[in-house]
PDB file of N, CA and C in Angstrom:
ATOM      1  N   UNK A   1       0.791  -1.214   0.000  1.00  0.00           N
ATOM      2  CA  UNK A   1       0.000   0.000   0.000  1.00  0.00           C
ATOM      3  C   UNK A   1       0.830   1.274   0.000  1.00  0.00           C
ATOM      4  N   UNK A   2       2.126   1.384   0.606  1.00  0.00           N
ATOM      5  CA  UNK A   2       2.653   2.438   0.726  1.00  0.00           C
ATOM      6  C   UNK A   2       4.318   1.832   0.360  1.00  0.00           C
ATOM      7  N   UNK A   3       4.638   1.014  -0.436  1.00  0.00           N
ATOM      8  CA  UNK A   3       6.064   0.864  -0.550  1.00  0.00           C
ATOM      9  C   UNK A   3       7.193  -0.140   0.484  1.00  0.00           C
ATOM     10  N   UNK A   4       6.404  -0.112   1.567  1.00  0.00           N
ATOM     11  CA  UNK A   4       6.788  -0.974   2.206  1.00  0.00           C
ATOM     12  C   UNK A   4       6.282  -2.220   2.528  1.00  0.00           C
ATOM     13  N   UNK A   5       7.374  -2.930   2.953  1.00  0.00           N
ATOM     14  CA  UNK A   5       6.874  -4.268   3.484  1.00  0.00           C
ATOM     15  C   UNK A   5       6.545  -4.755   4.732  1.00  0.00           C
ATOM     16  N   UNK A   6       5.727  -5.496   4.889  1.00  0.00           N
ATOM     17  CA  UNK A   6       5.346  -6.219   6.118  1.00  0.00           C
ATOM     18  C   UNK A   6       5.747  -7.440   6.586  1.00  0.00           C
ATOM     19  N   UNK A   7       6.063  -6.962   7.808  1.00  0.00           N
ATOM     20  CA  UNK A   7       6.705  -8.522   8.556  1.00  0.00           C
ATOM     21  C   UNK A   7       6.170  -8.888   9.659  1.00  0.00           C
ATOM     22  N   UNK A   8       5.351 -10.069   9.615  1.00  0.00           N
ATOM     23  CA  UNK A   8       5.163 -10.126  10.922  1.00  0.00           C
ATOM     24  C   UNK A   8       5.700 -11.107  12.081  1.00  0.00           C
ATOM     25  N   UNK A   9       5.920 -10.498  13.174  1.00  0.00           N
ATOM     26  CA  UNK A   9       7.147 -11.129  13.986  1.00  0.00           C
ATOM     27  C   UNK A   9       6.024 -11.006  15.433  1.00  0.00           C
ATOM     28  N   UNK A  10       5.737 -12.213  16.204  1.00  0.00           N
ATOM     29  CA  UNK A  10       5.528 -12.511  17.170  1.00  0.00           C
ATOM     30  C   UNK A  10       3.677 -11.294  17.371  1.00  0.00           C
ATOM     31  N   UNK A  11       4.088 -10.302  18.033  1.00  0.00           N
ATOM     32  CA  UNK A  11       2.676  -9.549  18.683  1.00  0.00           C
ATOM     33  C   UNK A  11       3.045  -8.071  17.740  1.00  0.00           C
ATOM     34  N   UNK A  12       3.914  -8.215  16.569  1.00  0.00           N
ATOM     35  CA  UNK A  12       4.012  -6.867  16.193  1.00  0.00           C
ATOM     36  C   UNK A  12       4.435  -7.206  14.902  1.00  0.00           C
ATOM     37  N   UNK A  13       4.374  -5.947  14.026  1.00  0.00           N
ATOM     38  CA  UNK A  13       3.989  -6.139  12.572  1.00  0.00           C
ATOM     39  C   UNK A  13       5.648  -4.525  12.471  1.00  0.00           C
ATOM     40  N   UNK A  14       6.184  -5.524  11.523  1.00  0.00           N
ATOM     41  CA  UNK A  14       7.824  -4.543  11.201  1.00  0.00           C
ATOM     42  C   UNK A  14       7.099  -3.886   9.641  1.00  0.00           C
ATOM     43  N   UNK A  15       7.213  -2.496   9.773  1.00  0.00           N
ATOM     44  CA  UNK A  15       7.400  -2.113   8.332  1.00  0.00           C
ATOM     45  C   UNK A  15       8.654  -1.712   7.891  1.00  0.00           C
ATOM     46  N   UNK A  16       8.986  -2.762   6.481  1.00  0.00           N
ATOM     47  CA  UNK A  16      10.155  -2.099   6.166  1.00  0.00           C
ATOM     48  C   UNK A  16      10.649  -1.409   5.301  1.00  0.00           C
ATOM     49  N   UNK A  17      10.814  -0.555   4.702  1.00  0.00           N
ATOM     50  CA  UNK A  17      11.627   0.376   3.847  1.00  0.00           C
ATOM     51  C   UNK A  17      12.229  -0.349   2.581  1.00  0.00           C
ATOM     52  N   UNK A  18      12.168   0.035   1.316  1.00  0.00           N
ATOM     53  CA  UNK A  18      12.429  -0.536   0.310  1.00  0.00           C
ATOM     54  C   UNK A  18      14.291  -0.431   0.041  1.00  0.00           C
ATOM     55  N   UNK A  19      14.649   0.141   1.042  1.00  0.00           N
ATOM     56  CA  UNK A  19      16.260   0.281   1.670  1.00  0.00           C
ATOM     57  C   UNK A  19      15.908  -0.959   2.598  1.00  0.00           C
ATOM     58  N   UNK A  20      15.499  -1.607   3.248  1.00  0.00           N
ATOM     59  CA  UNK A  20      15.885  -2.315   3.866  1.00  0.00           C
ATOM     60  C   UNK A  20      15.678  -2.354   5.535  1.00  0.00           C
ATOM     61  N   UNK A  21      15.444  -0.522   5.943  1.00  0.00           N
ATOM     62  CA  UNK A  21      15.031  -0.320   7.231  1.00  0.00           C
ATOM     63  C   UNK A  21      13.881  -0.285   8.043  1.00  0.00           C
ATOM     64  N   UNK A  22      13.686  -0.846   9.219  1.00  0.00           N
ATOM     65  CA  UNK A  22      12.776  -0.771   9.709  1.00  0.00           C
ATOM     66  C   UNK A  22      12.189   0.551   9.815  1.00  0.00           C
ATOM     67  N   UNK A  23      11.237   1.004   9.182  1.00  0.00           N
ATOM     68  CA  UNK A  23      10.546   2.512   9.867  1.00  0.00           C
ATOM     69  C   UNK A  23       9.701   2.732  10.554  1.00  0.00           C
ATOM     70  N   UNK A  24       9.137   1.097  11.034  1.00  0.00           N
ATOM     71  CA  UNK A  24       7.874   1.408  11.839  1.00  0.00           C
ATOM     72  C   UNK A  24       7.700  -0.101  12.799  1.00  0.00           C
ATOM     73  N   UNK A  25       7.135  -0.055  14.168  1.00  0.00           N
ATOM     74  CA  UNK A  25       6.633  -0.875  14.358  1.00  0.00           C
ATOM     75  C   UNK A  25       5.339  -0.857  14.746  1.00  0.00           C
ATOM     76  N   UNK A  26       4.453  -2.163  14.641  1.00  0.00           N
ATOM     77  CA  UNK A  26       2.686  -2.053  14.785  1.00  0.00           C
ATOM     78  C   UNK A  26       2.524  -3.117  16.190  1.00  0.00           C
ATOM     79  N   UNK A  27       2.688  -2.687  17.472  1.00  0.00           N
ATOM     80  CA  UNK A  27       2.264  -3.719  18.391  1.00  0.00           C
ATOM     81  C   UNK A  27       0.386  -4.096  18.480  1.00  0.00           C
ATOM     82  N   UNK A  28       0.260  -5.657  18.927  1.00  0.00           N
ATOM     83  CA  UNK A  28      -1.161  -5.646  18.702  1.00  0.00           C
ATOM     84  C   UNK A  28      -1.001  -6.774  20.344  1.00  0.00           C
ATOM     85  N   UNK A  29      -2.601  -6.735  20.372  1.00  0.00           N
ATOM     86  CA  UNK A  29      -3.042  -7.388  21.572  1.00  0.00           C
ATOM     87  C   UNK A  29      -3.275  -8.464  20.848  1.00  0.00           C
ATOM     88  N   UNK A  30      -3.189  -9.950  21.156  1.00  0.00           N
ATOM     89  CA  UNK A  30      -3.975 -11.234  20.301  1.00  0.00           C
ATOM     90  C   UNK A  30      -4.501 -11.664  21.631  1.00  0.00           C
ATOM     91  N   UNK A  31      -5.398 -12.713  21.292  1.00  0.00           N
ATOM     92  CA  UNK A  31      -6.567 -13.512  22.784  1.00  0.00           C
ATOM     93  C   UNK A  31      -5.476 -14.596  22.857  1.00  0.00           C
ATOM     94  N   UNK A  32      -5.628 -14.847  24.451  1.00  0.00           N
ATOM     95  CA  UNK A  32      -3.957 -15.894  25.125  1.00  0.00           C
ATOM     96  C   UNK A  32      -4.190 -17.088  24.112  1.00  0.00           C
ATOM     97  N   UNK A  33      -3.224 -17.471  23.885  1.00  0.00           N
ATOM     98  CA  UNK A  33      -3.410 -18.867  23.443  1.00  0.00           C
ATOM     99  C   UNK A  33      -3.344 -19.038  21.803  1.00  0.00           C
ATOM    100  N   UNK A  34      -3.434 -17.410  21.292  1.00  0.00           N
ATOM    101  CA  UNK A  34      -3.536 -17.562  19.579  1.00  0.00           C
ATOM    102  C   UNK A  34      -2.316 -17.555  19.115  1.00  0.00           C
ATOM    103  N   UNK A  35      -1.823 -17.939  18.165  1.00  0.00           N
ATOM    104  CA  UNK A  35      -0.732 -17.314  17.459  1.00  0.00           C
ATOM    105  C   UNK A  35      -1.017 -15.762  15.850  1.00  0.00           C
ATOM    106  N   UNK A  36      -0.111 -15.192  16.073  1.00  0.00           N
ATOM    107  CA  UNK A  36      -0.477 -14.281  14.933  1.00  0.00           C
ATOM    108  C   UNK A  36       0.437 -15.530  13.696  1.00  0.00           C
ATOM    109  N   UNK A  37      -0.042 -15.774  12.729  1.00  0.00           N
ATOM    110  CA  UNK A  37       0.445 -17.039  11.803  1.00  0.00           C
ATOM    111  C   UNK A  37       0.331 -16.391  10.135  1.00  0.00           C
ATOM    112  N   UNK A  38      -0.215 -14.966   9.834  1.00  0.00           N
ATOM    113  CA  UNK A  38      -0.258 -14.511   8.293  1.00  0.00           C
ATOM    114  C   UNK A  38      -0.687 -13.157   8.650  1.00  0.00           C
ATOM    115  N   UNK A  39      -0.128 -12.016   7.836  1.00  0.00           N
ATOM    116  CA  UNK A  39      -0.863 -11.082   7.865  1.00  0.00           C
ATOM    117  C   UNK A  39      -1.520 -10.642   6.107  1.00  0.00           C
ATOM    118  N   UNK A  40      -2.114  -9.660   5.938  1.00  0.00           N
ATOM    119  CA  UNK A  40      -2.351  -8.953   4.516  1.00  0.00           C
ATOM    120  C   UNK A  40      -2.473  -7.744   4.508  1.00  0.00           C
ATOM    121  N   UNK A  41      -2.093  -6.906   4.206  1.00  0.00           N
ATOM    122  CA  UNK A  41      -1.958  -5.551   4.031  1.00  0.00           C
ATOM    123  C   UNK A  41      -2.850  -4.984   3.061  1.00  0.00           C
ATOM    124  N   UNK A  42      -3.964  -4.496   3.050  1.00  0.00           N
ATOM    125  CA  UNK A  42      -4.626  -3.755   2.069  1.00  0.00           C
ATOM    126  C   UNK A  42      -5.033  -2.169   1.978  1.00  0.00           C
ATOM    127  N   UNK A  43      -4.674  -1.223   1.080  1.00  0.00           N
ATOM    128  CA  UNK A  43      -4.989  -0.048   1.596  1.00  0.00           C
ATOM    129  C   UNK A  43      -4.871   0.560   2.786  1.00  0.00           C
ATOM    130  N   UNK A  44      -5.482   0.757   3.333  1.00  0.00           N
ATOM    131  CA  UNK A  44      -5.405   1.958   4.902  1.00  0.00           C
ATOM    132  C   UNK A  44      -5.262   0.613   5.865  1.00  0.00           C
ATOM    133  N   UNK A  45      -5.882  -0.929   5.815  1.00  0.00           N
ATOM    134  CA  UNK A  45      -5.872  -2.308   6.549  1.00  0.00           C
ATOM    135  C   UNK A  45      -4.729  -3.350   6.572  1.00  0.00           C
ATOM    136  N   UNK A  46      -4.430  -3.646   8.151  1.00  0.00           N
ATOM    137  CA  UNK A  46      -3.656  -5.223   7.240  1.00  0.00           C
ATOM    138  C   UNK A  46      -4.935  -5.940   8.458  1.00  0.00           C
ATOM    139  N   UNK A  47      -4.617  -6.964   7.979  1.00  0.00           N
ATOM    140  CA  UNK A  47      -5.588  -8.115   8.571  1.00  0.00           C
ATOM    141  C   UNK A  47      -4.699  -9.328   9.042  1.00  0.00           C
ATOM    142  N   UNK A  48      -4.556  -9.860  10.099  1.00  0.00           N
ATOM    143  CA  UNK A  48      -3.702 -10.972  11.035  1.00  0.00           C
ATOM    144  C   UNK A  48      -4.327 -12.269  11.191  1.00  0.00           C
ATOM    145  N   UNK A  49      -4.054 -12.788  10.789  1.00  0.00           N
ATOM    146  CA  UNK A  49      -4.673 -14.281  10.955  1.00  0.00           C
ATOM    147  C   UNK A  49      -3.872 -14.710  12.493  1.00  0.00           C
ATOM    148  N   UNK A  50      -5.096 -15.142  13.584  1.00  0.00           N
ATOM    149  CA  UNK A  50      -4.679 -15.804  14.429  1.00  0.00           C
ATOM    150  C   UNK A  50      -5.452 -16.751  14.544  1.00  0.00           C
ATOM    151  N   UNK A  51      -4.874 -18.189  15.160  1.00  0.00           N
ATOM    152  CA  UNK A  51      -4.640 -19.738  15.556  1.00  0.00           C
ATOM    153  C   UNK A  51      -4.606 -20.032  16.345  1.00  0.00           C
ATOM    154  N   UNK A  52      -5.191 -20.708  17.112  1.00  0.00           N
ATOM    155  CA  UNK A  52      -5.280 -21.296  18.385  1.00  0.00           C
ATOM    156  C   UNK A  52      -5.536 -22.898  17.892  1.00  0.00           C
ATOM    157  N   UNK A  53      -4.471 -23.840  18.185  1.00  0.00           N
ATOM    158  CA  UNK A  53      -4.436 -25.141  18.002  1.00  0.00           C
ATOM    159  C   UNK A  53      -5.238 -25.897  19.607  1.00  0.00           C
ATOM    160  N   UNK A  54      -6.256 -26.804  19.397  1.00  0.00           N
ATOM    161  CA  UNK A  54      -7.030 -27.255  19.926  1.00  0.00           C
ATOM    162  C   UNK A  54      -7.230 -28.771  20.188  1.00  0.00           C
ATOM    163  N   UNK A  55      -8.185 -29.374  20.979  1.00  0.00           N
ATOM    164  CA  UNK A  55      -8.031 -30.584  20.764  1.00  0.00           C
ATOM    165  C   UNK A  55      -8.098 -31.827  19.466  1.00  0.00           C
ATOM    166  N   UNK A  56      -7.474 -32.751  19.748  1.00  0.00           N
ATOM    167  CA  UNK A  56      -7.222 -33.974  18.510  1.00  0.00           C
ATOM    168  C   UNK A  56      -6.812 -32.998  17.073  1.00  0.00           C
ATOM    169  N   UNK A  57      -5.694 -31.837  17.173  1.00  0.00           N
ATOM    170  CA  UNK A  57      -4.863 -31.078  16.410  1.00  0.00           C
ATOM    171  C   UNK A  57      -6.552 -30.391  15.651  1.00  0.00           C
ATOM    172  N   UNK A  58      -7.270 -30.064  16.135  1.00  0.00           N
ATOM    173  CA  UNK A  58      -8.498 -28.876  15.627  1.00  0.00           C
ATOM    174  C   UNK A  58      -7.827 -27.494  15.879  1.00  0.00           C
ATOM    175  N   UNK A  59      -7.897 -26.374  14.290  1.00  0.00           N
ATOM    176  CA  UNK A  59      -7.577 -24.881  14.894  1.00  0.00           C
ATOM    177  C   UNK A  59      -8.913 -24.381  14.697  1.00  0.00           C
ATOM    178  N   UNK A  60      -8.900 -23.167  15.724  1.00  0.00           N
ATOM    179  CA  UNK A  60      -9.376 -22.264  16.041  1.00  0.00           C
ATOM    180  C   UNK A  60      -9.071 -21.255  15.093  1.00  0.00           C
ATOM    181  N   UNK A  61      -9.748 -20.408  14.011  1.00  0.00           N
ATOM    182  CA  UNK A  61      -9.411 -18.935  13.847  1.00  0.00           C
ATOM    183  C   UNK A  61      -9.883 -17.784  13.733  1.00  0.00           C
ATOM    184  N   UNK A  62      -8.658 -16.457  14.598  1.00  0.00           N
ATOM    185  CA  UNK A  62      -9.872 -15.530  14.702  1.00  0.00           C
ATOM    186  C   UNK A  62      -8.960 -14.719  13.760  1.00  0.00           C
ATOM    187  N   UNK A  63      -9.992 -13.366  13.481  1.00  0.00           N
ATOM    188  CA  UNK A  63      -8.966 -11.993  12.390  1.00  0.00           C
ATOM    189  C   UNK A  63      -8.935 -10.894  13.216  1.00  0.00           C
ATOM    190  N   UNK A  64      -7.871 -10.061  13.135  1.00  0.00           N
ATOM    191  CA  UNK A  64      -7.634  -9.169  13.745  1.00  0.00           C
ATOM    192  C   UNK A  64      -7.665  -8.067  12.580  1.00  0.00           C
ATOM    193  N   UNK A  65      -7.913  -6.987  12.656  1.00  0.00           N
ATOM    194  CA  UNK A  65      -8.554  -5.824  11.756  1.00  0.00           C
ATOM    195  C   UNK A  65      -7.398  -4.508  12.279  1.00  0.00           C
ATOM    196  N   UNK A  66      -6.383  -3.952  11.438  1.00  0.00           N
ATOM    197  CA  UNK A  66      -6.064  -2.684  12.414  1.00  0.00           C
ATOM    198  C   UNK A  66      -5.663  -1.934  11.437  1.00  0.00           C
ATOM    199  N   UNK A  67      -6.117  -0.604  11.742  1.00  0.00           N
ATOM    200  CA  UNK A  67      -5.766   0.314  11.009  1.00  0.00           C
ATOM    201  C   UNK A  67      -4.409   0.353  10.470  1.00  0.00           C
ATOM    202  N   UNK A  68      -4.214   0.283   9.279  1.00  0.00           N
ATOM    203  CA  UNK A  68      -2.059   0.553   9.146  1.00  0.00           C
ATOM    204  C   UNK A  68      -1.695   1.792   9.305  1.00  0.00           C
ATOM    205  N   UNK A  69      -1.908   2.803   9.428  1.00  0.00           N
ATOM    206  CA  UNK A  69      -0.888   3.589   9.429  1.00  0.00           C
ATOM    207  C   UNK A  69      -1.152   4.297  11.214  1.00  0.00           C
ATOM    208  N   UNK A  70      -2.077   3.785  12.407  1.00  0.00           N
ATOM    209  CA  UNK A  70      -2.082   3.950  13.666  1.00  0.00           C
ATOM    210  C   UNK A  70      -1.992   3.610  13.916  1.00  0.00           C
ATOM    211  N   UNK A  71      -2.089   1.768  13.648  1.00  0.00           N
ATOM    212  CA  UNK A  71      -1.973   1.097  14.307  1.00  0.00           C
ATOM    213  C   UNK A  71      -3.514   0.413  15.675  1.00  0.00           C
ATOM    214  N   UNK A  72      -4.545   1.241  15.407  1.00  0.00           N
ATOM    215  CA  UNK A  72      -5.719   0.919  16.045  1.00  0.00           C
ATOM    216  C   UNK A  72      -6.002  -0.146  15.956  1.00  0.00           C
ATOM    217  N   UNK A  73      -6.586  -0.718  16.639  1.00  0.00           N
ATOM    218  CA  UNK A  73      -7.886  -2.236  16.301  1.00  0.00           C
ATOM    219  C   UNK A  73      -8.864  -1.495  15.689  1.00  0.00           C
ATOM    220  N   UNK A  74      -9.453  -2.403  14.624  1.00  0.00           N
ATOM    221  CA  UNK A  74     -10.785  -1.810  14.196  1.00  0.00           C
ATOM    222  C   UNK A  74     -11.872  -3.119  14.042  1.00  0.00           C
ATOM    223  N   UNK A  75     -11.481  -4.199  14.261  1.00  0.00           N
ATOM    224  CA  UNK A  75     -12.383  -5.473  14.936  1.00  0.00           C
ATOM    225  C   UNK A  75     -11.598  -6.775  14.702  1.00  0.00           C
ATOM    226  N   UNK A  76     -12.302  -7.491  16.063  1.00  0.00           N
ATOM    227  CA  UNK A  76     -11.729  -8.960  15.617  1.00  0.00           C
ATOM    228  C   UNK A  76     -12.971  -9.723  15.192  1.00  0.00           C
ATOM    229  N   UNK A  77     -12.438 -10.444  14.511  1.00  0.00           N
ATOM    230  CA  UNK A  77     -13.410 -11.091  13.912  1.00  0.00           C
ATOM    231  C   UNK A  77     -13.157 -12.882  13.849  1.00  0.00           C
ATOM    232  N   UNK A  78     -14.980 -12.900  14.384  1.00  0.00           N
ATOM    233  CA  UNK A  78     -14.581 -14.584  14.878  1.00  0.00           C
ATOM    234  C   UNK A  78     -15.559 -15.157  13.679  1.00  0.00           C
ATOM    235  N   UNK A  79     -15.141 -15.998  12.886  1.00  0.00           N
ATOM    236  CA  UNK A  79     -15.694 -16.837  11.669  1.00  0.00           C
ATOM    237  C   UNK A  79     -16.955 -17.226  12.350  1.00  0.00           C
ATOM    238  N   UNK A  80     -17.926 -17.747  11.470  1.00  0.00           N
ATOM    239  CA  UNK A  80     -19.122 -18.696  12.041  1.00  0.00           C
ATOM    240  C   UNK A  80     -18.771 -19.790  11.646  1.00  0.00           C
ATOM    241  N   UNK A  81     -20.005 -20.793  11.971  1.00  0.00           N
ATOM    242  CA  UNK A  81     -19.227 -22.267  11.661  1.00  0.00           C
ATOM    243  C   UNK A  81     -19.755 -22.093  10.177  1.00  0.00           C
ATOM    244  N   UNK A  82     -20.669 -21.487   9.465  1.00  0.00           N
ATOM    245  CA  UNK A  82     -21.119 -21.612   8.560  1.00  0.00           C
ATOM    246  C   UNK A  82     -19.813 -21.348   7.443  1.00  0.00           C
ATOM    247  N   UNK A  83     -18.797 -20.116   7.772  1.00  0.00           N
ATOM    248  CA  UNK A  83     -18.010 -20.100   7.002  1.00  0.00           C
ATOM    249  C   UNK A  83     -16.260 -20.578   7.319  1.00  0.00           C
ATOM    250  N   UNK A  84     -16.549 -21.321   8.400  1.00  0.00           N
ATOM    251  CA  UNK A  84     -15.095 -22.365   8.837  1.00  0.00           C
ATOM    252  C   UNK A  84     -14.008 -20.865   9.493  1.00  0.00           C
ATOM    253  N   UNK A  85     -13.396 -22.004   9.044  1.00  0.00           N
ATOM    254  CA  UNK A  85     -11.666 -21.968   9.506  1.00  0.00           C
ATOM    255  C   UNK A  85     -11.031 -21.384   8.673  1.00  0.00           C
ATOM    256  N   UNK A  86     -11.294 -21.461   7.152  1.00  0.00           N
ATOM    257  CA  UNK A  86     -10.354 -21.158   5.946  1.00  0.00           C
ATOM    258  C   UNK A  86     -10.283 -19.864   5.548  1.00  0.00           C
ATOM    259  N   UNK A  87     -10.627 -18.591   5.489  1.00  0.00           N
ATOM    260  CA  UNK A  87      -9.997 -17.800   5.163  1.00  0.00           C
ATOM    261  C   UNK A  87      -9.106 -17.621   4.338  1.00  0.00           C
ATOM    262  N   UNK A  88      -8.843 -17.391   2.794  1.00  0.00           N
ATOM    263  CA  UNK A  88      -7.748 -17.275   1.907  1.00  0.00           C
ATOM    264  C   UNK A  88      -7.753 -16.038   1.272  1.00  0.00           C
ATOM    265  N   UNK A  89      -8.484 -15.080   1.667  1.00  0.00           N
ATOM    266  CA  UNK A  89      -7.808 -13.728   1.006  1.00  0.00           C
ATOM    267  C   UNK A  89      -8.631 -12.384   2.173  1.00  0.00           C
ATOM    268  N   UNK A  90      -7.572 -11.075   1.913  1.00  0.00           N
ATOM    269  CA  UNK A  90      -8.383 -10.285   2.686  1.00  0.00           C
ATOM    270  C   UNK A  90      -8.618  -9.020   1.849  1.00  0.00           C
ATOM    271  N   UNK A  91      -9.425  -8.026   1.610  1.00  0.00           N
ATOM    272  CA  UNK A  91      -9.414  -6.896   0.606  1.00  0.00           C
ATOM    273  C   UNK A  91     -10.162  -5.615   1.663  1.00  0.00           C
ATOM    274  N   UNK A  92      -9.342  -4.992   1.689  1.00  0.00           N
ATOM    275  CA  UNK A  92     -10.347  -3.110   2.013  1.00  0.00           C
ATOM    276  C   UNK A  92     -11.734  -2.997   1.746  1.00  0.00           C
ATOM    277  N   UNK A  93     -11.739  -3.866   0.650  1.00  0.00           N
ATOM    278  CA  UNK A  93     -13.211  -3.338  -0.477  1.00  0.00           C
ATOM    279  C   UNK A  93     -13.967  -4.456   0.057  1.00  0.00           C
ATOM    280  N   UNK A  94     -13.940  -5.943  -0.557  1.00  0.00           N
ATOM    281  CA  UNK A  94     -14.694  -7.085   0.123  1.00  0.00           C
ATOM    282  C   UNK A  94     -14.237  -7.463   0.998  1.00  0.00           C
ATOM    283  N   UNK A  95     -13.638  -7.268   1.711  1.00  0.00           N
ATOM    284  CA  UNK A  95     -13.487  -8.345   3.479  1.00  0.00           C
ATOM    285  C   UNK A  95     -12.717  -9.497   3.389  1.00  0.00           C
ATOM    286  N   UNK A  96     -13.034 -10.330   3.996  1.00  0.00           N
ATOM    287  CA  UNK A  96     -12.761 -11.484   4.006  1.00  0.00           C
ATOM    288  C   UNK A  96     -13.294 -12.566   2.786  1.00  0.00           C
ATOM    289  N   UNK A  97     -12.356 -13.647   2.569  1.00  0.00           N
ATOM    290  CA  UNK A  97     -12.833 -14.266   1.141  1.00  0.00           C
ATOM    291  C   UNK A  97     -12.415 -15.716   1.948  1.00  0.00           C
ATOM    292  N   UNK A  98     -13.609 -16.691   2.485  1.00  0.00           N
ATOM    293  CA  UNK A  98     -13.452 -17.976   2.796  1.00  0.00           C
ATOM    294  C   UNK A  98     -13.310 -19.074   2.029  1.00  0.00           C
ATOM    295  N   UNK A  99     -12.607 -20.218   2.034  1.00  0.00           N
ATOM    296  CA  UNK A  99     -12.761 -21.439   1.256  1.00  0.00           C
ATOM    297  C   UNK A  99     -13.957 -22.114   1.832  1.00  0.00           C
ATOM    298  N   UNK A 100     -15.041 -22.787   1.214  1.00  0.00           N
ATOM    299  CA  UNK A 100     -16.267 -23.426   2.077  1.00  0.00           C
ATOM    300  C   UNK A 100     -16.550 -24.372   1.209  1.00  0.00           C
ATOM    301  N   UNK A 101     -16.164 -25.480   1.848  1.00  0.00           N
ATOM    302  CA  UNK A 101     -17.133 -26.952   0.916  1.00  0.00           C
ATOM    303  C   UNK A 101     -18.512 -26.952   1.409  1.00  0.00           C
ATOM    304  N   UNK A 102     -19.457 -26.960   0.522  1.00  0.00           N
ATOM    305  CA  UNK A 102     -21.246 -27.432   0.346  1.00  0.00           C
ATOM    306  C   UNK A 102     -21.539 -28.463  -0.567  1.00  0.00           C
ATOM    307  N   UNK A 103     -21.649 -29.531  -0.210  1.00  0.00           N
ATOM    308  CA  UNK A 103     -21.860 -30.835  -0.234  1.00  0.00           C
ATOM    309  C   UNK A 103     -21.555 -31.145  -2.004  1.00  0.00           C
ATOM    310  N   UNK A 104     -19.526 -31.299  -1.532  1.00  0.00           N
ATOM    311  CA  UNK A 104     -19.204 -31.683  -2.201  1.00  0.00           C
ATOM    312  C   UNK A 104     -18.454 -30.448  -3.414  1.00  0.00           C
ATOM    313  N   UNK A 105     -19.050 -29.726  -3.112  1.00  0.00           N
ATOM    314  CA  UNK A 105     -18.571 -28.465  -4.181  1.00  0.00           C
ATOM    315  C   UNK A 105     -17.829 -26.830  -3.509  1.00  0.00           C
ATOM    316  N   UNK A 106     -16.893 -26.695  -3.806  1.00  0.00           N
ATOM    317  CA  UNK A 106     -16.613 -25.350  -3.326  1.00  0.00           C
ATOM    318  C   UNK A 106     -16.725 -24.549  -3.545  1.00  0.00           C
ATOM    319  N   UNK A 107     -16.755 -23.494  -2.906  1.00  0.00           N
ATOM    320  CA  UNK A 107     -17.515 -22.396  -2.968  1.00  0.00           C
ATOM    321  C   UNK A 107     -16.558 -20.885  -2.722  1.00  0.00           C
ATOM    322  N   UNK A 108     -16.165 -19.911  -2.764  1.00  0.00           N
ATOM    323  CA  UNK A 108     -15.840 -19.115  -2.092  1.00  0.00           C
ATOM    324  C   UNK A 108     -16.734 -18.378  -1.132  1.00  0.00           C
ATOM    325  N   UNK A 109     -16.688 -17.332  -0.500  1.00  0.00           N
ATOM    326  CA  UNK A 109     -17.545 -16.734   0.361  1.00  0.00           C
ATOM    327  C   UNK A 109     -16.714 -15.348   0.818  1.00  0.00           C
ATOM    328  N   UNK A 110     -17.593 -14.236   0.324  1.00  0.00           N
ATOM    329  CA  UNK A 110     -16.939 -13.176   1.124  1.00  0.00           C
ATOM    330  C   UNK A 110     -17.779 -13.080   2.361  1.00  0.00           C
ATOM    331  N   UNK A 111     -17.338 -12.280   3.352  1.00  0.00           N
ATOM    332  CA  UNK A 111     -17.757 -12.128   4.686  1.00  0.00           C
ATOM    333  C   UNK A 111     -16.894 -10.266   4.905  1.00  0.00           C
ATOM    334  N   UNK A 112     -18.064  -9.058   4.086  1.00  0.00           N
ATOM    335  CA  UNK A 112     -17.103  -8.028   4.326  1.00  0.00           C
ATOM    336  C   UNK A 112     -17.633  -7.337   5.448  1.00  0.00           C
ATOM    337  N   UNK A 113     -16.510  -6.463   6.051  1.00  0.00           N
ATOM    338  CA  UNK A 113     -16.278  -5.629   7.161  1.00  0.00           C
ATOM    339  C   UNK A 113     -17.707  -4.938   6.918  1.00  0.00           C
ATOM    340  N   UNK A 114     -17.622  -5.089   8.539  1.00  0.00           N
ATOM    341  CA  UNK A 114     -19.063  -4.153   9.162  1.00  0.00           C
ATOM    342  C   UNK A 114     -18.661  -2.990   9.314  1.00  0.00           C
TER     343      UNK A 114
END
């Protein structure tokens, strides 16, 4: 969105400089037990995929929403069962974009920001 890149490292998101330097860091709160495991950067948004591994190896996932250039929360977001676990893309414009099998056939699914 702005030239730089995103890294994400543990509870904080590195932006880096197309030199190579860090110019920014983004600390975030995650719920105990998640891991931050992907982020996506879109426009004014990046979006964090967090994981929480569960029983007989079941994950948990929630999204974290934060403004990029303050760094705010602007929502977390907990999937329904209707649209799983999968999550494979995030956009400013449509939201969230789920993978969803319906009996037998897949489907995509957006799910955009409230």
């Amino acid at each position: 969105p702005d030239g730089n890149l995103y890294l994400l490292r543990g509870s904080e998101i590195l932006a880096i400089s197309e030199a190579g330097a860090v110019v920014r860091r983004i600390k975030f709160d995650k719920p105990r037990d998640f891991v931050a495991t992907k982020i996506v950067a879109s426009r004014s948004l990046v979006a964090i995929w967090l994981n929480k591994q569960g029983e007989k190896n079941t994950v948990t996932s929630n999204f974290l929403v934060l403004n990029l250039s303050s760094g705010d929360p602007l929502a977390l977001y907990v999937p329904s069962e209707e649209l799983g676990e999968t999550a494979v893309s995030f956009s400013n414009e449509e939201g969230f974009t789920f993978f969803v099998i319906d009996q037998g056939h897949v489907r995509l699914v957006s799910a955009p920001l409230k």
